[in-house]
N, C-alpha and C. Protein backbone atom coordinates (compact mmCIF):
# COMPACT_ATOMS: atom_id res chain seq x y z
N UNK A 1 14.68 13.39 -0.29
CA UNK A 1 13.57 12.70 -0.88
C UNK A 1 12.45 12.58 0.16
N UNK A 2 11.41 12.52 -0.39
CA UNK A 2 10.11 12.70 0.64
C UNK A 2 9.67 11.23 0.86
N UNK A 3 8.76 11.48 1.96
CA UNK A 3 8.35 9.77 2.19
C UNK A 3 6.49 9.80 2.01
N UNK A 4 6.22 8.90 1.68
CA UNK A 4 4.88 8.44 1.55
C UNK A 4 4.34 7.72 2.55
N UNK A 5 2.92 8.03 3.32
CA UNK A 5 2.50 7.26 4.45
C UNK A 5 1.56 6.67 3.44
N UNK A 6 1.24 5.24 4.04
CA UNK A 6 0.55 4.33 2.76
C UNK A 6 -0.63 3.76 4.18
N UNK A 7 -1.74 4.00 4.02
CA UNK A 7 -3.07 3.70 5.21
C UNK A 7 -3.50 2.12 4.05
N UNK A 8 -3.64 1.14 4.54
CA UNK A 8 -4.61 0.47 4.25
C UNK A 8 -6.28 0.20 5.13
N UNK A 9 -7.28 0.93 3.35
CA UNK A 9 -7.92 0.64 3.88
C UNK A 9 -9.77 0.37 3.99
N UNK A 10 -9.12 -0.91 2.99
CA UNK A 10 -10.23 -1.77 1.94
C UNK A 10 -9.34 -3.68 2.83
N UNK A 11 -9.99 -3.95 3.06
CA UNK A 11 -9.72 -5.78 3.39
C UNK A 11 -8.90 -6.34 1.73
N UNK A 12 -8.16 -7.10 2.01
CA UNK A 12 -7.71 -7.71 1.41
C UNK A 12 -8.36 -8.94 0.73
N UNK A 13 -9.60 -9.46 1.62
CA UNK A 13 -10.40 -10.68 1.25
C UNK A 13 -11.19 -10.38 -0.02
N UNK A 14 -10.93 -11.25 -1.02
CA UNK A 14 -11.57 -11.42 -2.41
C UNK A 14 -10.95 -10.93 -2.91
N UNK A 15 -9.49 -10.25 -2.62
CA UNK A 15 -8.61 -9.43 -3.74
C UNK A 15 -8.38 -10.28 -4.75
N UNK A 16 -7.27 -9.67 -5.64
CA UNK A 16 -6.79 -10.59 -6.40
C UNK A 16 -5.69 -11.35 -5.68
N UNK A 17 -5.08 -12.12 -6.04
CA UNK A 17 -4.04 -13.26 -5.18
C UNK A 17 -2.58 -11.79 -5.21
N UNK A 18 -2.21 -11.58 -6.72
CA UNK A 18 -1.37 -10.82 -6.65
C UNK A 18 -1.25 -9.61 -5.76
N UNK A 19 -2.62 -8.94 -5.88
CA UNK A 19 -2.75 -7.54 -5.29
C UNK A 19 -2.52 -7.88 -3.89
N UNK A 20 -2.80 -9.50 -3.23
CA UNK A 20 -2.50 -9.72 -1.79
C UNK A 20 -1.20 -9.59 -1.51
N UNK A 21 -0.45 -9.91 -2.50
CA UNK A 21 1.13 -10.45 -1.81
C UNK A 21 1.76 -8.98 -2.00
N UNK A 22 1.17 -7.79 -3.13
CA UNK A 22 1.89 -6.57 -2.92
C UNK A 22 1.66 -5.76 -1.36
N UNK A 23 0.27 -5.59 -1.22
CA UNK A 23 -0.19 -5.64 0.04
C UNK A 23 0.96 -5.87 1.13
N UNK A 24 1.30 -6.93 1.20
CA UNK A 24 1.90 -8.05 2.01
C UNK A 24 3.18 -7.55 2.21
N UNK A 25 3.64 -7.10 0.39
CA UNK A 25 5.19 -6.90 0.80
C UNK A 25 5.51 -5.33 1.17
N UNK A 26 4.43 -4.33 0.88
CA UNK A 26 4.21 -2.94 2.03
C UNK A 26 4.16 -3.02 3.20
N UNK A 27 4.16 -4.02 3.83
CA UNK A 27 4.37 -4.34 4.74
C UNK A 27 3.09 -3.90 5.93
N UNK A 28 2.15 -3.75 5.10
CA UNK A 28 0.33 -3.27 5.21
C UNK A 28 0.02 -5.25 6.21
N UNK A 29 -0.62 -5.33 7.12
CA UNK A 29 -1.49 -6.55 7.24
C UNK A 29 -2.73 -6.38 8.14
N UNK A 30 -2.97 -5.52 8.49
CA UNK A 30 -5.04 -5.17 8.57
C UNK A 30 -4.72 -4.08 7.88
N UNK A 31 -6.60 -4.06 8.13
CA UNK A 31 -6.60 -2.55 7.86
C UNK A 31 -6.25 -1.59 8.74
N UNK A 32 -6.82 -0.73 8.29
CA UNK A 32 -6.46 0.94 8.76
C UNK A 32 -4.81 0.75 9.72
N UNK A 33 -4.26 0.56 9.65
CA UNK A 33 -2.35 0.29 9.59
C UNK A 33 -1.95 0.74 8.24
N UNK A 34 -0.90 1.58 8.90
CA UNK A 34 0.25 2.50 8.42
C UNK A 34 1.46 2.41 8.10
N UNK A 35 2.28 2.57 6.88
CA UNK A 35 3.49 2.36 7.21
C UNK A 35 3.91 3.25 6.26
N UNK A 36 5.39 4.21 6.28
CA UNK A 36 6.09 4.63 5.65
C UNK A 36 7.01 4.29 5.01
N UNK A 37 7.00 4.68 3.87
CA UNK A 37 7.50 4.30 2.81
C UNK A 37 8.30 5.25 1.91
N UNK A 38 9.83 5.12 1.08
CA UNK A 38 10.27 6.08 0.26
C UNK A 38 9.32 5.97 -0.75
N UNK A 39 9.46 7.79 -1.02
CA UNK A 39 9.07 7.74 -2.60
C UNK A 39 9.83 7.53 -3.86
N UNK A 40 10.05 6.75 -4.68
CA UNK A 40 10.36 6.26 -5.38
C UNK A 40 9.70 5.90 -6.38
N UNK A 41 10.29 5.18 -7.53
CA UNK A 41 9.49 4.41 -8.67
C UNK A 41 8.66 3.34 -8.48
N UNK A 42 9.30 2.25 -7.51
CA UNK A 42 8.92 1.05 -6.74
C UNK A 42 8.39 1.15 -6.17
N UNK A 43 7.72 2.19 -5.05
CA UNK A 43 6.71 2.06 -4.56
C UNK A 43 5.73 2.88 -4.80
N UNK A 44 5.80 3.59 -5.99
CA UNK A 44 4.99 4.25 -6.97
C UNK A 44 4.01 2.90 -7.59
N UNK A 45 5.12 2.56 -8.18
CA UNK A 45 4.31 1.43 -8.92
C UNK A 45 3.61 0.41 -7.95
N UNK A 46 4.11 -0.13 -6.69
CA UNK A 46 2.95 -0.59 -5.80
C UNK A 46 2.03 -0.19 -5.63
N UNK A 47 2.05 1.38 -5.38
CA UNK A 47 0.59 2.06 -5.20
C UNK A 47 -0.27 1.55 -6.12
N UNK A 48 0.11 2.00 -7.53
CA UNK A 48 -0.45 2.15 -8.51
C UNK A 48 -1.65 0.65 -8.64
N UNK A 49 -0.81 -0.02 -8.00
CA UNK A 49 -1.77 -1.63 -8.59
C UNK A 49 -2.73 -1.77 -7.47
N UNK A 50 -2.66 -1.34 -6.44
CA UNK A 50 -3.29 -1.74 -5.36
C UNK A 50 -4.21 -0.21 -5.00
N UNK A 51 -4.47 0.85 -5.95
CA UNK A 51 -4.66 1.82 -5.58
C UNK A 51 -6.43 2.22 -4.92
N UNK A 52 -6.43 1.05 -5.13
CA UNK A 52 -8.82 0.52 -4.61
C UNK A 52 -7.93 -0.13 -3.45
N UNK A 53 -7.21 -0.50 -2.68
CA UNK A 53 -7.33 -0.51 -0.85
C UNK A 53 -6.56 0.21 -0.56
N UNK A 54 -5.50 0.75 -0.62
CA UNK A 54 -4.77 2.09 -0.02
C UNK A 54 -5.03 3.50 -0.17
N UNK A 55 -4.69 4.19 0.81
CA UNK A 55 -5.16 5.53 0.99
C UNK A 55 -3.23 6.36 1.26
N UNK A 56 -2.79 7.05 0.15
CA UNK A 56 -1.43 7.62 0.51
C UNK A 56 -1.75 8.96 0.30
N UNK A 57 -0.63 9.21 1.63
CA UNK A 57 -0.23 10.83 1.98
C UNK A 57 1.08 11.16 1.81
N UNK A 58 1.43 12.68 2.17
CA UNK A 58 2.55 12.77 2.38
C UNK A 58 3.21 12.54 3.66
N UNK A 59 4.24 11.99 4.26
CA UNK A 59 4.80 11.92 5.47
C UNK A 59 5.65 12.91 5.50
């Protein structure tokens, strides 16, 4: 299975409350920070909601 590099990199300030805590639980906290991630359904669907501040690649 392949992995997804997930860049945040839009601020979190004025988000929505929710879109903060998904943020949060990617384990994203500034910007432009990186973290890898499986690809999966679950973090498909994180992308998906938060997809106006993250920037994903392939790892």
């Amino acid at each position: 299975m392949a992995d997804l590099k997930v860049t945040l990199v839009k601020s979190t300030i004025g988000a929505v409350p929710k879109h903060k805590k998904t943020v949060e639980a990617m384990g994203l906290k500034k910007t432009n920070k990186s973290v890898i991630m499986p690809d999966n359904a679950a973090t498909r669907g994180m992308i998906k909601q938060v997809q106006h501040l993250v920037k994903v690649e392939e790892a």
